[in-house]
N, C-alpha and C. Protein backbone atom coordinates (compact mmCIF):
# COMPACT_ATOMS: atom_id res chain seq x y z
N UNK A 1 89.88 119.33 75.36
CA UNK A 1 88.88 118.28 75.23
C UNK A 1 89.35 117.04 75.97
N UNK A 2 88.45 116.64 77.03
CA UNK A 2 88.83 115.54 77.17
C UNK A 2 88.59 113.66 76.31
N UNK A 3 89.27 113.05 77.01
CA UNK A 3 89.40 111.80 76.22
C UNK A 3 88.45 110.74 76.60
N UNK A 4 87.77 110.03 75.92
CA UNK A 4 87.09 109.08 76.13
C UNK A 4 87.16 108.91 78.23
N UNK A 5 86.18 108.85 79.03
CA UNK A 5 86.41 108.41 80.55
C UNK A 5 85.36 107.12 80.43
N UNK A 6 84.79 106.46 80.15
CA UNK A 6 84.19 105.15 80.35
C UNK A 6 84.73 104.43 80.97
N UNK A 7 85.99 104.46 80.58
CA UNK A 7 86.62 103.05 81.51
C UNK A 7 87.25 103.94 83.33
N UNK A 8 86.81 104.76 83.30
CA UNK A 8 87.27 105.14 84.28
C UNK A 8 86.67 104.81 85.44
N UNK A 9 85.06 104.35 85.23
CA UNK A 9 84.09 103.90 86.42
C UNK A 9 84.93 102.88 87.04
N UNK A 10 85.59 102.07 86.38
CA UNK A 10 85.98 101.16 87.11
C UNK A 10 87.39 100.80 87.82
N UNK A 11 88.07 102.00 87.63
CA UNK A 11 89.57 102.42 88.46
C UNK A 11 89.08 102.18 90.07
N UNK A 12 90.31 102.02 90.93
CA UNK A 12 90.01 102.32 91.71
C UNK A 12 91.18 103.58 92.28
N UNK A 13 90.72 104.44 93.22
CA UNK A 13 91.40 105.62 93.04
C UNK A 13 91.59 105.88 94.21
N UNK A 14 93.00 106.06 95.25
CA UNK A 14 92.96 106.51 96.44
C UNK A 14 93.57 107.79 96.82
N UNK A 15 93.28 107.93 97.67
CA UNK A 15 93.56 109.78 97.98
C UNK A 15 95.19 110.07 97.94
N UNK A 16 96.26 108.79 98.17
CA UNK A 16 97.39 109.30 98.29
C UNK A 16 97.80 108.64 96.95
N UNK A 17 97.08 108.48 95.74
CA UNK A 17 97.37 108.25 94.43
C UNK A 17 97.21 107.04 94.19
N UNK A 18 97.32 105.89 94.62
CA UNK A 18 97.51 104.41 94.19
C UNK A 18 95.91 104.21 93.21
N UNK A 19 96.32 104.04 92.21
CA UNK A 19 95.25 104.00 91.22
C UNK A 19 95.38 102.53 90.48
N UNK A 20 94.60 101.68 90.97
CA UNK A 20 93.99 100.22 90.50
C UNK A 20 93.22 100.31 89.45
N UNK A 21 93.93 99.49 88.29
CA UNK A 21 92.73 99.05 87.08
C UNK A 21 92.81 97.82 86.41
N UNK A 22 91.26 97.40 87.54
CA UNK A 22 90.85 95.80 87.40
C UNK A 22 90.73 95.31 85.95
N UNK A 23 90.45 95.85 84.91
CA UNK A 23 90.36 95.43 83.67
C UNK A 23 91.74 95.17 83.28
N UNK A 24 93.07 95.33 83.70
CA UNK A 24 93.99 95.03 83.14
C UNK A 24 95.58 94.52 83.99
N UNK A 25 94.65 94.50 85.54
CA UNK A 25 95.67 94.20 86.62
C UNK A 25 96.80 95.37 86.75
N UNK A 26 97.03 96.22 86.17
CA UNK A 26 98.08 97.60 86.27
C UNK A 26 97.36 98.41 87.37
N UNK A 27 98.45 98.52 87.76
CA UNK A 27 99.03 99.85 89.26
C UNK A 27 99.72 100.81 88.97
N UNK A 28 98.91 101.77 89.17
CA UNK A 28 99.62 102.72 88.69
C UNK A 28 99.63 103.76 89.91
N UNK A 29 100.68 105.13 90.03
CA UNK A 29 100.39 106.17 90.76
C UNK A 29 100.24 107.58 90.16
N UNK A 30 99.72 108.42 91.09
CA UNK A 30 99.36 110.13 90.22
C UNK A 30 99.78 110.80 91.41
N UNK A 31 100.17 112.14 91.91
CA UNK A 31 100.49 113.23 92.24
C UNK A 31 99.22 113.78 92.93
N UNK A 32 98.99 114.40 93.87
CA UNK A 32 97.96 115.04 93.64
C UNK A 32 96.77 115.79 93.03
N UNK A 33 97.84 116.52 91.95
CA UNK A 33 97.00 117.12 90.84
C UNK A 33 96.04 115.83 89.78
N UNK A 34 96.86 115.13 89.66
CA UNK A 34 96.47 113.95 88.99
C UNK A 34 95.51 113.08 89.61
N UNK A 35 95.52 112.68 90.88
CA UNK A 35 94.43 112.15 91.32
C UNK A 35 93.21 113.15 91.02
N UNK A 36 93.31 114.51 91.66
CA UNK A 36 92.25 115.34 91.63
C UNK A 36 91.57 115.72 90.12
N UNK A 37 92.20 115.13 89.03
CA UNK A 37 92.15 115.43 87.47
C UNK A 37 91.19 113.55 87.31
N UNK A 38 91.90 112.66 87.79
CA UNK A 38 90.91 111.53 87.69
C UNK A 38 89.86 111.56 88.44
N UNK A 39 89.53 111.75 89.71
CA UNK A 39 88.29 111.77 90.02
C UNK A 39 87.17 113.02 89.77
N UNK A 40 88.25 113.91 89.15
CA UNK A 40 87.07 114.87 88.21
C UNK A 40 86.54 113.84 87.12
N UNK A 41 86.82 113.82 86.31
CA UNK A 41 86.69 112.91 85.09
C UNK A 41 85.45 111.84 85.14
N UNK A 42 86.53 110.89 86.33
CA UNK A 42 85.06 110.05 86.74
C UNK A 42 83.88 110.15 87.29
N UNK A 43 83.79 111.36 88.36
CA UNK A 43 82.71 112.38 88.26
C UNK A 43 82.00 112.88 87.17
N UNK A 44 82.46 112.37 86.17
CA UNK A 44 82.19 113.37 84.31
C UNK A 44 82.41 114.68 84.74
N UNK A 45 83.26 115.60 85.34
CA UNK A 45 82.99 116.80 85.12
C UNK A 45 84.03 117.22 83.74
N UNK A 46 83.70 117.97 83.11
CA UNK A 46 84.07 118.85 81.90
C UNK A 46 85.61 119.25 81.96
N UNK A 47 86.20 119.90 80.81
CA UNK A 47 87.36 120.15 81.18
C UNK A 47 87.52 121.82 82.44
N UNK A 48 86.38 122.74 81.59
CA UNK A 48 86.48 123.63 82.50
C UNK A 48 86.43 124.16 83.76
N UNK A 49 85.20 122.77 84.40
CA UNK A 49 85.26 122.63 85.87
C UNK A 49 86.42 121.70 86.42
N UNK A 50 87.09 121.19 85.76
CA UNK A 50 88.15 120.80 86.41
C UNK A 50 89.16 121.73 86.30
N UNK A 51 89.27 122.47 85.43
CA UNK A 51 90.24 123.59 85.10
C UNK A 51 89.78 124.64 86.53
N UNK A 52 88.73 124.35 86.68
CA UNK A 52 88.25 125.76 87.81
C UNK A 52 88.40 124.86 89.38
N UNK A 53 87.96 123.73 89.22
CA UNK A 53 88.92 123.16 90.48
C UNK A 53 90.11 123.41 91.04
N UNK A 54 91.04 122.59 90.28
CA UNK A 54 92.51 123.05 90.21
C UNK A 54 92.76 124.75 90.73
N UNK A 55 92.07 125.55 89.77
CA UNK A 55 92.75 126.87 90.48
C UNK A 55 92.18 126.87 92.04
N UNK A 56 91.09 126.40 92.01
CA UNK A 56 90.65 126.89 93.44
C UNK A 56 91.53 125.86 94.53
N UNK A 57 91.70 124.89 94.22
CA UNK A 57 92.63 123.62 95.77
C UNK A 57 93.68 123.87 95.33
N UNK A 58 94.44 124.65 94.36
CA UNK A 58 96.21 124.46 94.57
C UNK A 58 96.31 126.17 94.27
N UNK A 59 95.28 126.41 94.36
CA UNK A 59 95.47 128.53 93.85
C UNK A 59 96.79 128.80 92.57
N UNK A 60 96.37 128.08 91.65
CA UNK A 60 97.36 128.37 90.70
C UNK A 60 96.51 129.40 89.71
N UNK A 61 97.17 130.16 88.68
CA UNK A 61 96.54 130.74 87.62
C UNK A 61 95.69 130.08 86.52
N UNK A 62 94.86 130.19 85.75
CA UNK A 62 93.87 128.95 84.49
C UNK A 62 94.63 128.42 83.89
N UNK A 63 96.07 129.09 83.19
CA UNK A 63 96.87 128.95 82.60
C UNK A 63 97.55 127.71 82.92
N UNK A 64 97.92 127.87 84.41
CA UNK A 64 98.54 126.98 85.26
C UNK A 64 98.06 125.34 84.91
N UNK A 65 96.98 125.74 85.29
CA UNK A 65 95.72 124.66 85.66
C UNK A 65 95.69 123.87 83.91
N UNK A 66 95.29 124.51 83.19
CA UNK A 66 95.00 124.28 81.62
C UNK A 66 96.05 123.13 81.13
N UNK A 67 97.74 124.09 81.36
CA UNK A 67 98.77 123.12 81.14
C UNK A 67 98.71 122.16 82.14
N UNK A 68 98.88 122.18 83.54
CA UNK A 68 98.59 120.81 84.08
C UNK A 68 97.69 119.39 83.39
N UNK A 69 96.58 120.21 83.34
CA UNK A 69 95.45 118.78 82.42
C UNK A 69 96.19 118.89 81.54
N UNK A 70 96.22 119.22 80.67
CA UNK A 70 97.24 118.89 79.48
C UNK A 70 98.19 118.02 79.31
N UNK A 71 99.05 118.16 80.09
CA UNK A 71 100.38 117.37 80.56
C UNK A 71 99.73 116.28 81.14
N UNK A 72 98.80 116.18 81.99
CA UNK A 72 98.60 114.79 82.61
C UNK A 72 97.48 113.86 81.66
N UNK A 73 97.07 114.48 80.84
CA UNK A 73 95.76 113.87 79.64
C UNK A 73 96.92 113.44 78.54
N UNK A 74 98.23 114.08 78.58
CA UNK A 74 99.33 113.65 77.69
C UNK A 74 99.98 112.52 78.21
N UNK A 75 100.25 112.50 79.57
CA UNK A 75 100.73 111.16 80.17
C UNK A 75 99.93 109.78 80.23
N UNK A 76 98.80 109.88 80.58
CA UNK A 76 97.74 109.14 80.56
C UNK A 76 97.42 108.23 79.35
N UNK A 77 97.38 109.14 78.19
CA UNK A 77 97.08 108.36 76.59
C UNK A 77 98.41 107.85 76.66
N UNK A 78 99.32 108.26 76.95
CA UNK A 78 100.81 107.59 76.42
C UNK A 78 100.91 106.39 77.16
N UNK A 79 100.62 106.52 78.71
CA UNK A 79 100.90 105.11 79.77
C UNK A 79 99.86 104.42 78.93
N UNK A 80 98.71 104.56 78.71
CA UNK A 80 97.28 103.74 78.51
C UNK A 80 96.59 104.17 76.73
N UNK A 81 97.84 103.49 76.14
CA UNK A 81 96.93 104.30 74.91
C UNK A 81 95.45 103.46 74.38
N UNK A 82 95.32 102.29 75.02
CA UNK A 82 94.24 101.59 74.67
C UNK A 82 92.93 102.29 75.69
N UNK A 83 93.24 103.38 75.95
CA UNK A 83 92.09 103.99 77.11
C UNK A 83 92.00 105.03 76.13
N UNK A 84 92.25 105.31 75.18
CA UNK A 84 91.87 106.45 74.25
C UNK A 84 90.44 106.45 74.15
């Protein structure tokens, strides 16, 4: 399940990770997988089409993919727990 994305309209998000958020002046960076996991999100897509992304641009297994979001929806609440 994913976590609350509202505040995500207003990130700004670049392709080699540098992720800006004007509501709180923090800079932050993501990995590839991680960028491609935030601009799913802010897209609203679901967990499963992002789960089906992932396998298809890095050809990993669901499994793969599943724990990735996982791990990075775990990093995310922890850096930003007021984005819950």
């Amino acid at each position: 399940m994913l976590p609350n994305t509202s505040w995500l309209k207003d990130l700004a998000i670049s392709e080699t990770g540098l992720i800006f958020d004007p509501s709180t002046g923090s800079i932050f960076t993501a990995n590839t997988t991680g960028v491609q996991i935030l601009m799913a999100m802010k897209e609203g897509k679901d967990a499963a089409q992002i789960k089906a992304s992932l396998v298809e641009e890095f050809e990993v297994d669901a499994n793969k993919a599943e724990i990735d979001i996982q791990d990075f929806l775990n990093q995310l609440t922890t850096s930003c727990p007021e984005k819950k």
